[in-house]
N, C-alpha and C. Protein backbone atom coordinates (compact mmCIF):
# COMPACT_ATOMS: atom_id res chain seq x y z
N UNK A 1 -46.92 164.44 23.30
CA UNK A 1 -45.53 164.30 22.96
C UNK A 1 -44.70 165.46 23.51
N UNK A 2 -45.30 166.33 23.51
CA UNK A 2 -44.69 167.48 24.33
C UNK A 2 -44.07 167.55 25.96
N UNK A 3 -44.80 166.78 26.41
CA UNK A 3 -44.96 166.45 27.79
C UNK A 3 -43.40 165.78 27.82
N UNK A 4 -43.21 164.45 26.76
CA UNK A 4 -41.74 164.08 26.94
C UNK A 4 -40.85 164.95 26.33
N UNK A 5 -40.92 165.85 25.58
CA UNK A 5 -39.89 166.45 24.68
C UNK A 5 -39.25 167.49 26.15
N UNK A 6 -40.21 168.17 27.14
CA UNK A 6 -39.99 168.75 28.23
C UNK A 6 -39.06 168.01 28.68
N UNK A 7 -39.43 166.46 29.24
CA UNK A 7 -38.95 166.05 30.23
C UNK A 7 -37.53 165.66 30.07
N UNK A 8 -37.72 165.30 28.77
CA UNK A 8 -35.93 165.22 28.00
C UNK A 8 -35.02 166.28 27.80
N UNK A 9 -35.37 167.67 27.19
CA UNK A 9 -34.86 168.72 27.64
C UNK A 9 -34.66 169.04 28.80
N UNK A 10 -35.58 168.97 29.82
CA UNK A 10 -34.52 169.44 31.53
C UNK A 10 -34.38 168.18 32.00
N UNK A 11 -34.44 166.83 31.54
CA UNK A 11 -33.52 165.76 32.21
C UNK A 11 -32.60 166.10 33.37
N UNK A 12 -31.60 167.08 33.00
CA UNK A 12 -30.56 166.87 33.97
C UNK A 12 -30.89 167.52 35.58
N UNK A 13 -32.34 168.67 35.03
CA UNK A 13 -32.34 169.25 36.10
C UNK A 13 -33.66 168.65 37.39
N UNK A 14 -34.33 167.81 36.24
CA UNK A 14 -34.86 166.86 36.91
C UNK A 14 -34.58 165.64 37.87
N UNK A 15 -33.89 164.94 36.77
CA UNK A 15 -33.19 164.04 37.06
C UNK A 15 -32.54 164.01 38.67
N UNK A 16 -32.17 164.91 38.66
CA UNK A 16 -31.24 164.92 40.19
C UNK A 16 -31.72 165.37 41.31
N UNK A 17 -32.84 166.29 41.51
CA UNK A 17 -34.05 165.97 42.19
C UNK A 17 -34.29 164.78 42.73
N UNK A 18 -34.97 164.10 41.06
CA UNK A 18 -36.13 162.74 41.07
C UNK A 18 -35.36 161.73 42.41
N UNK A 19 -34.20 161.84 41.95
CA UNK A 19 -32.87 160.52 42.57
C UNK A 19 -32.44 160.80 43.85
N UNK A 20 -32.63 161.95 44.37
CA UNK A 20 -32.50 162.02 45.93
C UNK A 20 -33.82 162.07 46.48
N UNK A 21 -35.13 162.15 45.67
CA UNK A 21 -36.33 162.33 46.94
C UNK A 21 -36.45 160.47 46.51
N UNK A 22 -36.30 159.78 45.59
CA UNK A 22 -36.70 158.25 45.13
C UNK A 22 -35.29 157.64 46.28
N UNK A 23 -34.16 158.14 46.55
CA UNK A 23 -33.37 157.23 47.51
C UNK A 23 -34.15 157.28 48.54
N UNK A 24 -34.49 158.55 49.45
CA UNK A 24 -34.86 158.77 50.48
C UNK A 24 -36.30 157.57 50.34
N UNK A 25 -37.28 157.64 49.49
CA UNK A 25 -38.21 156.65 49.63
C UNK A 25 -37.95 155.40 49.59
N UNK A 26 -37.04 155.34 48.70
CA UNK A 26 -36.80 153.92 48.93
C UNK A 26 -36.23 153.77 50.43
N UNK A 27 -34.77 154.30 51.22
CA UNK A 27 -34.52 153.53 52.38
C UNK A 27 -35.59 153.92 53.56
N UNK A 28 -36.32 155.18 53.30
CA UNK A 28 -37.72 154.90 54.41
C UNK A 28 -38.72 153.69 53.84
N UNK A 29 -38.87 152.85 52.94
CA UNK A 29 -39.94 152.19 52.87
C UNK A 29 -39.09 150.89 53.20
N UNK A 30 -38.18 151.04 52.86
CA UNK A 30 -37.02 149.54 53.39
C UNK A 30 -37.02 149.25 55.17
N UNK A 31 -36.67 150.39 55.95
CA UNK A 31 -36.38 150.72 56.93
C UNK A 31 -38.13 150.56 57.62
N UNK A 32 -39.16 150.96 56.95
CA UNK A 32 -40.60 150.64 57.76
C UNK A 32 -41.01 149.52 57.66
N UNK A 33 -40.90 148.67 56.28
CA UNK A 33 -41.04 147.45 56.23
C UNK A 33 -39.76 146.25 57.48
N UNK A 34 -38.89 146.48 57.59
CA UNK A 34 -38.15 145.84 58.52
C UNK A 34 -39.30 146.49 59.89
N UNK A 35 -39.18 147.60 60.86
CA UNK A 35 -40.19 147.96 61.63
C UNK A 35 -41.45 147.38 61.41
N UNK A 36 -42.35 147.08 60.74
CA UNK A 36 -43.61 146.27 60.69
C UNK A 36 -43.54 144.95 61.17
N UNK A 37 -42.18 144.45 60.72
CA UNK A 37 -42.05 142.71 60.95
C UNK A 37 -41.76 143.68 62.75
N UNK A 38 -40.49 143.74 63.00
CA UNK A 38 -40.01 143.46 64.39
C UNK A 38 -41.40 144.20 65.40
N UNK A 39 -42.29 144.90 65.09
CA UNK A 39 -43.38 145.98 65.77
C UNK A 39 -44.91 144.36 65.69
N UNK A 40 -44.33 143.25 65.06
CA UNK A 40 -45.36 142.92 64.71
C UNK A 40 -44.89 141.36 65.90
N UNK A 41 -43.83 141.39 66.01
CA UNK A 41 -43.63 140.23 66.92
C UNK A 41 -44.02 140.37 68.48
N UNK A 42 -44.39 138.98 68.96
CA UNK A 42 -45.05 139.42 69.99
C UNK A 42 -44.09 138.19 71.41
N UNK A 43 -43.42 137.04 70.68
CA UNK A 43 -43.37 136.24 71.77
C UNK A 43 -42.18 134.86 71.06
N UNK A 44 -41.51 134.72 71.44
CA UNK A 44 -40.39 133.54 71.09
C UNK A 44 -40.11 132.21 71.99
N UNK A 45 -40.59 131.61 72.09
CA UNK A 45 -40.40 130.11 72.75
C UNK A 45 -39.69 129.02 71.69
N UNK A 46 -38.67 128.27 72.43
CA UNK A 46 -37.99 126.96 71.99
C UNK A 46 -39.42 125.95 71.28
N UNK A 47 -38.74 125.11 70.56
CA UNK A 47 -39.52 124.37 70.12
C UNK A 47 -39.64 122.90 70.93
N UNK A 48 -40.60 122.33 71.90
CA UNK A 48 -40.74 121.60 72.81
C UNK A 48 -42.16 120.82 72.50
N UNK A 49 -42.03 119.50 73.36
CA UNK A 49 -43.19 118.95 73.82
C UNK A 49 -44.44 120.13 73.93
N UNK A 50 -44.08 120.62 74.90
CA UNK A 50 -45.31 121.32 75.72
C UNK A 50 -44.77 122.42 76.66
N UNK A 51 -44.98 123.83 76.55
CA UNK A 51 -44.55 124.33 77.83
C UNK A 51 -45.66 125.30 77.51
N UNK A 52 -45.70 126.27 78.62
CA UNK A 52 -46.80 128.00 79.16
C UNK A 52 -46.19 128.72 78.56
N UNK A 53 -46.73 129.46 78.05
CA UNK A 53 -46.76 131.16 77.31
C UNK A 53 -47.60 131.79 77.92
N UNK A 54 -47.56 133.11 77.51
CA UNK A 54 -48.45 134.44 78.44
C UNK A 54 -48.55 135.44 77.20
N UNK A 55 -49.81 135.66 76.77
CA UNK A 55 -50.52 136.62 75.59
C UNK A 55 -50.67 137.84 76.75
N UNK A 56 -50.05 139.05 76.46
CA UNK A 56 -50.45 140.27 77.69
C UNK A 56 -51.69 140.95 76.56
N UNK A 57 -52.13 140.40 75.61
CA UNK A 57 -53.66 141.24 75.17
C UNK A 57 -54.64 140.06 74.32
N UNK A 58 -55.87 140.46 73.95
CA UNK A 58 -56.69 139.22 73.00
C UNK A 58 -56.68 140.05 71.63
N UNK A 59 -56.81 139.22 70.83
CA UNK A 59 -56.91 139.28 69.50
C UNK A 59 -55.92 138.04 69.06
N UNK A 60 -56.41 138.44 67.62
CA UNK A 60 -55.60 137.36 66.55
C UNK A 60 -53.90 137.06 66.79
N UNK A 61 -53.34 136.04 66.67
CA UNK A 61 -52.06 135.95 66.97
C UNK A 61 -51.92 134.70 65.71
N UNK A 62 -50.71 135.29 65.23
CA UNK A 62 -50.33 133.83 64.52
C UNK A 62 -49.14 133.13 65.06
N UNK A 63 -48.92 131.31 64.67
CA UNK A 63 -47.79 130.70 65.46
C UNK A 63 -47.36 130.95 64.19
N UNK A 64 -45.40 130.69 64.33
CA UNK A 64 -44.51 130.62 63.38
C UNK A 64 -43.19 129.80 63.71
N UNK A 65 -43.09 129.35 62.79
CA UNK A 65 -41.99 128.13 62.98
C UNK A 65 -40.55 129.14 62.13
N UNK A 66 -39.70 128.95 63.24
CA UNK A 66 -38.57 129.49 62.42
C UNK A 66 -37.36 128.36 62.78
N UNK A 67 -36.88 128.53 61.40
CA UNK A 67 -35.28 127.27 61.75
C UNK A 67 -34.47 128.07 60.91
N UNK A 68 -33.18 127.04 60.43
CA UNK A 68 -32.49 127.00 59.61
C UNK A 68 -32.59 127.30 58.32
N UNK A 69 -32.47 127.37 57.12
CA UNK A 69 -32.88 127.54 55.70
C UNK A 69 -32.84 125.45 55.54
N UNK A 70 -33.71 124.61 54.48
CA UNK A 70 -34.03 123.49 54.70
C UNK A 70 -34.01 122.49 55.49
N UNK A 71 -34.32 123.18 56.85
CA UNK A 71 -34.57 122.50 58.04
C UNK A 71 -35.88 121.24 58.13
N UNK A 72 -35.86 120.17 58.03
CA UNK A 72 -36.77 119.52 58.40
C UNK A 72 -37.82 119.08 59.99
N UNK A 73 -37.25 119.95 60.98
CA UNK A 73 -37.73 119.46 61.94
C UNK A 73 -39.06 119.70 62.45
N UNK A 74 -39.87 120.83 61.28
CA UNK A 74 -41.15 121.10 61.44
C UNK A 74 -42.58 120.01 60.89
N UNK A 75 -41.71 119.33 59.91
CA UNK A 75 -42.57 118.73 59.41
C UNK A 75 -43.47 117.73 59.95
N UNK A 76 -44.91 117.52 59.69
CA UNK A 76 -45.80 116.68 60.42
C UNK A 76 -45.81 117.34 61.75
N UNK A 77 -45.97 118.12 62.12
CA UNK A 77 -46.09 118.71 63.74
C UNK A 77 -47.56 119.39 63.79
N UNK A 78 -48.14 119.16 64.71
CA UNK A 78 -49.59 119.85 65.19
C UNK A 78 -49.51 120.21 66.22
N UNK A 79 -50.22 121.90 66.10
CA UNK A 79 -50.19 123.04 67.51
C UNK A 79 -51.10 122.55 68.26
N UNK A 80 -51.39 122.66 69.30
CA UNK A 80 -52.56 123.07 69.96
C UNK A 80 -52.47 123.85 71.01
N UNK A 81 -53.33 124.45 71.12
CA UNK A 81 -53.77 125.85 72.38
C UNK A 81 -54.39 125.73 73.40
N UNK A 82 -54.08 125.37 74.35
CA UNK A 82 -54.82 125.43 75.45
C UNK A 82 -55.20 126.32 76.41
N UNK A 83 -55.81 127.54 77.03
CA UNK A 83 -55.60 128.70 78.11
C UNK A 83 -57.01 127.81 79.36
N UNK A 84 -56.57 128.01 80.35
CA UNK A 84 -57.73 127.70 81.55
C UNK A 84 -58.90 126.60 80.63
N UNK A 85 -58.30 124.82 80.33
CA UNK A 85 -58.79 124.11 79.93
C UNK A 85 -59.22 124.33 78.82
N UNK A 86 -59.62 125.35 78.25
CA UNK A 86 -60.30 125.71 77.33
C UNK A 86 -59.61 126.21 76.02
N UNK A 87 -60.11 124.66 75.03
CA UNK A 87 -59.43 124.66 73.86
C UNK A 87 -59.19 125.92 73.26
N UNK A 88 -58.36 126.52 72.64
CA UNK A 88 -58.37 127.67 71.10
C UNK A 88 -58.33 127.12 69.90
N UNK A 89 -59.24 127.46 69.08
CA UNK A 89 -59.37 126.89 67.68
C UNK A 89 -58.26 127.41 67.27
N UNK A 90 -57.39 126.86 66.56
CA UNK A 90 -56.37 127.70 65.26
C UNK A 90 -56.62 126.86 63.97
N UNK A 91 -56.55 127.98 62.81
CA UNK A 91 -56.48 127.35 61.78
C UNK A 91 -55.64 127.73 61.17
N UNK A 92 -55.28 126.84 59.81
CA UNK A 92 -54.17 126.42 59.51
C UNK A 92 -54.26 127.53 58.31
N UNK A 93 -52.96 128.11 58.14
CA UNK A 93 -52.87 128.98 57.33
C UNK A 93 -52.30 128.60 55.85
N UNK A 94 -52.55 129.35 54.35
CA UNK A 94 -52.70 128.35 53.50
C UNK A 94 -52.42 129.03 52.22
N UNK A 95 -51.27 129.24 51.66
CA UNK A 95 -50.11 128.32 52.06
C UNK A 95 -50.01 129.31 52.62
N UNK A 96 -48.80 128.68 53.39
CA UNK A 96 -48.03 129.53 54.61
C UNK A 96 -47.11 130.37 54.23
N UNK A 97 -47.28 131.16 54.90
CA UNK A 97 -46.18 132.90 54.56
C UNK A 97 -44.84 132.78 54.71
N UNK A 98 -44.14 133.17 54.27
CA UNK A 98 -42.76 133.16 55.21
C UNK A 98 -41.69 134.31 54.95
N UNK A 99 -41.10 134.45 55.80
CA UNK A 99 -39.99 135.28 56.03
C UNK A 99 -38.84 135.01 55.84
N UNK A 100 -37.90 135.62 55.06
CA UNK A 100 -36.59 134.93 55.37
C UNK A 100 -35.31 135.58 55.85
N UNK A 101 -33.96 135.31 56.59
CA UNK A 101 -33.59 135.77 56.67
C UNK A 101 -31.90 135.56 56.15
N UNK A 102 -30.62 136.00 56.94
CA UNK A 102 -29.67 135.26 56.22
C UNK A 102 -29.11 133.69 56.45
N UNK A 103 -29.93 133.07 57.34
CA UNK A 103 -29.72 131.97 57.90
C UNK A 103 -30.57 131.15 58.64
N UNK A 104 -31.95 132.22 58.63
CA UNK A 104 -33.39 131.57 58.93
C UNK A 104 -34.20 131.97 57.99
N UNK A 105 -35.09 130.89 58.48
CA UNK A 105 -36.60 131.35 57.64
C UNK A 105 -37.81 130.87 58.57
N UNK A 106 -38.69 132.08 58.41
CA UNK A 106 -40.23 131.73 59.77
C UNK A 106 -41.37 131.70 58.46
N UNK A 107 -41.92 130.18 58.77
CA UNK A 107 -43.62 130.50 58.10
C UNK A 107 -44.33 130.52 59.02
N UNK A 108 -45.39 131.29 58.27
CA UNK A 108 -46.75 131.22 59.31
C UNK A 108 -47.56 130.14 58.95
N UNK A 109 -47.67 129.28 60.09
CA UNK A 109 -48.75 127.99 60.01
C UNK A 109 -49.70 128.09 60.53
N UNK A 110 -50.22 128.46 61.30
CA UNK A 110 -51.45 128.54 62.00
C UNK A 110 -51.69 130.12 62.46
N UNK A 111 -53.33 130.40 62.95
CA UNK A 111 -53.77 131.78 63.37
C UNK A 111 -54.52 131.23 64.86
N UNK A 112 -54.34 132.01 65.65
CA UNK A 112 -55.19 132.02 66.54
C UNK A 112 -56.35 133.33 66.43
N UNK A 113 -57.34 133.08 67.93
CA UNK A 113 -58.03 134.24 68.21
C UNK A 113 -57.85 133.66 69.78
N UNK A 114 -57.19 134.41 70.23
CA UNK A 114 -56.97 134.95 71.47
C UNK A 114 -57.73 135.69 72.33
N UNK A 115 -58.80 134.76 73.11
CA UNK A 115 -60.17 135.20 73.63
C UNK A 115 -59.40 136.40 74.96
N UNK A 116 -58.46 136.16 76.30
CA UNK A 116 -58.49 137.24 76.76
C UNK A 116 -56.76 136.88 76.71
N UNK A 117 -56.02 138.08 77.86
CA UNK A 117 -54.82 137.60 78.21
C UNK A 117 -54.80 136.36 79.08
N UNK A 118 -53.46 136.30 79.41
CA UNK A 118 -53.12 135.57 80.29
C UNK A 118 -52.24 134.31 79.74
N UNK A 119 -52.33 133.45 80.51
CA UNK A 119 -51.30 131.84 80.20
C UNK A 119 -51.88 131.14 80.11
N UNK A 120 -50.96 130.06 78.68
CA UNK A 120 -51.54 129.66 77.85
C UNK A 120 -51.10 128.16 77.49
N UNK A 121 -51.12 127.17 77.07
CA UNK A 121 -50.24 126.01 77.18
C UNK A 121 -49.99 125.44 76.37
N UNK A 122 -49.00 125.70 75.39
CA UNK A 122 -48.84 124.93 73.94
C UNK A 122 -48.21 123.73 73.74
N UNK A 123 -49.03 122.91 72.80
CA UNK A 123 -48.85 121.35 73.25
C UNK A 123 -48.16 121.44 71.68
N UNK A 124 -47.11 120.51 70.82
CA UNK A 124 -46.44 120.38 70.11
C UNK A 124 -46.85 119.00 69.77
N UNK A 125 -47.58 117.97 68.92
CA UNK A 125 -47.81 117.14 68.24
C UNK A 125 -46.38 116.40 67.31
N UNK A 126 -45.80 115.69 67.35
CA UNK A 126 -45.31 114.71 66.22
C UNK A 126 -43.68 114.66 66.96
N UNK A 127 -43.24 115.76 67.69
CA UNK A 127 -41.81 115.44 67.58
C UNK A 127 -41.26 114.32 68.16
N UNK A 128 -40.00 113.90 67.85
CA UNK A 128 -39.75 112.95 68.06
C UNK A 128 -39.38 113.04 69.74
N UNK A 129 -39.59 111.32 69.92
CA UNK A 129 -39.30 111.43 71.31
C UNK A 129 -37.77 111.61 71.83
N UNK A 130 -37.84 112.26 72.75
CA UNK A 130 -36.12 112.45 73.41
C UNK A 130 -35.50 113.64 73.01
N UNK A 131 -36.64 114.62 72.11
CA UNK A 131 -35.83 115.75 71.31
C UNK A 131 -35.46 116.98 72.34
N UNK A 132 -34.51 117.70 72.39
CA UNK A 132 -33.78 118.69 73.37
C UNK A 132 -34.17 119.63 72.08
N UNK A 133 -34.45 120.57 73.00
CA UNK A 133 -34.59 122.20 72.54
C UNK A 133 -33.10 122.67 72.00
N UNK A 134 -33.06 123.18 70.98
CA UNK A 134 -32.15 124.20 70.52
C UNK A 134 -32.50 125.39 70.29
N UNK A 135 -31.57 126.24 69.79
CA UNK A 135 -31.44 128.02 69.85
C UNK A 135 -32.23 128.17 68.17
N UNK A 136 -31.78 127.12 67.53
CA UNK A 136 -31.96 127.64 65.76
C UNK A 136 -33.59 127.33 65.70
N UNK A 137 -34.71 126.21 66.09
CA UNK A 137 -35.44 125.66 66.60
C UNK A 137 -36.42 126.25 67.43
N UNK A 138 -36.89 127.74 67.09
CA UNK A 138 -38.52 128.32 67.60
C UNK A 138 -39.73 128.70 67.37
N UNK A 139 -40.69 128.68 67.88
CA UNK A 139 -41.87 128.68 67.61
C UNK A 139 -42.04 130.43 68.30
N UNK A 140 -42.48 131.11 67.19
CA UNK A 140 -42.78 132.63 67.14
C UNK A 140 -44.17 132.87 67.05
N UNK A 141 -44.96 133.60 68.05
CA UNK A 141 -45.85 134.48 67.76
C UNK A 141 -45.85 135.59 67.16
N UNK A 142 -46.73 135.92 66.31
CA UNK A 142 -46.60 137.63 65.86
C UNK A 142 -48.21 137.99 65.81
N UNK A 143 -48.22 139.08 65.82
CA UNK A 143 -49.47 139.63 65.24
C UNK A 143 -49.73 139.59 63.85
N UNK A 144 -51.08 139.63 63.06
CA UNK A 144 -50.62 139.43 62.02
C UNK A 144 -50.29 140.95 60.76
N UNK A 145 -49.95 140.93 60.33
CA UNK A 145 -49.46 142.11 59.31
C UNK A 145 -48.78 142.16 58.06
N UNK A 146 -49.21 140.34 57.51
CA UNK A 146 -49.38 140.82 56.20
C UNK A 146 -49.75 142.07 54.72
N UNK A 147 -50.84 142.94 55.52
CA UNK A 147 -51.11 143.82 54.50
C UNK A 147 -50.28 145.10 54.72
N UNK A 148 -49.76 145.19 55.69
CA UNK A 148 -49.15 146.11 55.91
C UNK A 148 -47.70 146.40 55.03
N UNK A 149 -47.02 144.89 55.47
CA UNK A 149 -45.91 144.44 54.78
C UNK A 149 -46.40 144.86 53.26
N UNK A 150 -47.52 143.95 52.74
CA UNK A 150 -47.53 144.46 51.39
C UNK A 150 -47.34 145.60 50.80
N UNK A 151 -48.17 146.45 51.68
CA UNK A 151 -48.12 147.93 51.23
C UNK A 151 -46.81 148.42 51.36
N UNK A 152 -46.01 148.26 52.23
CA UNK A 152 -44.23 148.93 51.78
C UNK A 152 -43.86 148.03 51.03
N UNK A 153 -43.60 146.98 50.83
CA UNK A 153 -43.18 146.23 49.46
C UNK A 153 -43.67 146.70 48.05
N UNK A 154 -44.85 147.21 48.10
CA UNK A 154 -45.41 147.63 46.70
C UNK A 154 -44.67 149.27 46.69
N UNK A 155 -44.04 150.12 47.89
CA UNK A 155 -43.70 151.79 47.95
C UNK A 155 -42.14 151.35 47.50
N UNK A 156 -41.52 149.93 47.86
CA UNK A 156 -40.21 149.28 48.22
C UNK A 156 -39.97 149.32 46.03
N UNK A 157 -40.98 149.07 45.29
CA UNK A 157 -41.22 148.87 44.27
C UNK A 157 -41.19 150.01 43.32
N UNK A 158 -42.33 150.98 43.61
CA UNK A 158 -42.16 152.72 42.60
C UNK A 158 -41.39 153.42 43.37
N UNK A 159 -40.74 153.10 44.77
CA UNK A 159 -39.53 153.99 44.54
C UNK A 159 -38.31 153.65 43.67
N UNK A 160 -38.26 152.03 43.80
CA UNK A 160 -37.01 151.62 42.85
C UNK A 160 -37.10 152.03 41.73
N UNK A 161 -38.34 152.00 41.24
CA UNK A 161 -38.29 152.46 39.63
C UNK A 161 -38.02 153.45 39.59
N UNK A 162 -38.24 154.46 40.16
CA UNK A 162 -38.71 155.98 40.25
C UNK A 162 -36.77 156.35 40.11
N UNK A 163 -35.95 155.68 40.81
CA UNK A 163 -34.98 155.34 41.38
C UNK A 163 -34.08 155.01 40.19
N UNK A 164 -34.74 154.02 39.65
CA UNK A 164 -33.78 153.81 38.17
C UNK A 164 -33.73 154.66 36.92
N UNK A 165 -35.25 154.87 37.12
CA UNK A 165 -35.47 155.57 35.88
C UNK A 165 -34.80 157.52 36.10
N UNK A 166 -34.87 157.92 37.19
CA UNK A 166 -34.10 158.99 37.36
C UNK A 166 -32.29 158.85 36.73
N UNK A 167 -32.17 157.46 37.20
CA UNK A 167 -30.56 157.07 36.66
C UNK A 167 -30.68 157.30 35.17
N UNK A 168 -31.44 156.77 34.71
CA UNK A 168 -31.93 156.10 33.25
C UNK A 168 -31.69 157.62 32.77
N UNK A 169 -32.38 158.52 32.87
CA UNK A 169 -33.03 160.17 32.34
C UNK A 169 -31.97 160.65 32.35
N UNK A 170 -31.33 160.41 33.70
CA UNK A 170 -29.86 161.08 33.48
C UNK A 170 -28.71 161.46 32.68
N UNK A 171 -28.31 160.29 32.37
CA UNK A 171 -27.51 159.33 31.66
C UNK A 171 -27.85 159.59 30.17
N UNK A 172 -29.25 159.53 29.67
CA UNK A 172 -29.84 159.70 28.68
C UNK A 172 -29.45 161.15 28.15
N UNK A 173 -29.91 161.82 29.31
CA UNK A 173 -29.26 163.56 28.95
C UNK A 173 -28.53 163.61 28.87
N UNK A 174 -27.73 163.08 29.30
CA UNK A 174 -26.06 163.91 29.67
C UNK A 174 -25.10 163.39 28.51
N UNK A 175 -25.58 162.26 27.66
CA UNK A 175 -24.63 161.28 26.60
C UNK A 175 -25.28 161.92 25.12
N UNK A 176 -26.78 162.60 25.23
CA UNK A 176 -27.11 162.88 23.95
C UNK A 176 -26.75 164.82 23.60
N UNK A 177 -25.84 164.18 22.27
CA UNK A 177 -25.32 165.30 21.93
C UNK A 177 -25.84 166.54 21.43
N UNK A 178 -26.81 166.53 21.06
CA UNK A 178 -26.99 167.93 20.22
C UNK A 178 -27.93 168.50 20.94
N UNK A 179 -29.17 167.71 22.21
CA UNK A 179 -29.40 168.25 23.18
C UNK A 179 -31.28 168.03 22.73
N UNK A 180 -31.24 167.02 21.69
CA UNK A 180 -32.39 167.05 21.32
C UNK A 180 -33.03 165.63 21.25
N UNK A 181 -34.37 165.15 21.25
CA UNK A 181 -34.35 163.97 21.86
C UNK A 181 -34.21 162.82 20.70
């Protein structure tokens, strides 16, 4: 009990500390989490029948469908991968992740493994026939970096608190009168 009777007595001189090193964490964990997504993208193509892409390394890649906010034009569609004849397994990711933004949103549907570089030929399953490419309407590669994301979302989290509750302590000190808790 002592431990809080401290922390309530120098509140104020705490307090104002706590609230400038908890801003600073919070807009660096805001600011790395945005950097993880854009550090994590790798490739943007229209959404089409069929056209070539070019992977410049191998490893895992995931596809991502980005549109509009309740866009239907993804639905019922199947990827497939083709590089030098030779199929790429992808599997289907479950449920699918997504991102959002102020006027899009990207899930992740499928993963590849991306045996070497080079070009690649993505075939598009279900769309309708006669459909023209639009700008709102792409299919995104990224690397994947889910855990990464997590981990600043969870720093995005005890700094906020850290953040409020410095407000909280403050406020608390500074309104109670006789200076005692």
């Amino acid at each position: 009990m002592s431990f809080l009777t401290y922390i309530f007595r120098n509140g104020l001189w705490i307090s104002i500390p706590l609230f400038v090193i908890s801003a600073a964490l919070l807009a660096f964990f805001i600011l790395s989490v945005i950097r993880v997504v854009k550090q994590a993208h790798l490739l943007s193509v229209p959404l089409l029948e069929q056209q070539e892409i070019e992977f410049s390394e191998a490893g895992r890649v995931v596809l991502c469908t980005q549109g509009p906010h309740l866009s239907f034009r993804f639905t019922k569609l199947d990827y497939e991968l083709v590089g030098d004849g030779i199929f790429v397994e992808g599997r289907k990711i479950w449920p699918p992740k997504r991102t959002t933004g102020f006027s899009w949103i990207r899930l992740e549907v499928q993963s590849y493994r991306i045996p070497r570089p080079g070009r690649y030929i993505l075939r598009t399953r279900g769309l309708e026939p006669g459909s023209t490419a639009d700008s709102e309407h792409r299919i995104v590669f990224m690397k994947p970096h889910l855990a990464r994301r997590i981990g600043h979302v969870i720093g995005i989290v005890l700094a906020g608190v850290l953040f409020i509750g410095s407000i909280v302590l403050f406020f608390l000190r500074l309104l109670s009168k006789d200076g005692s808790p």
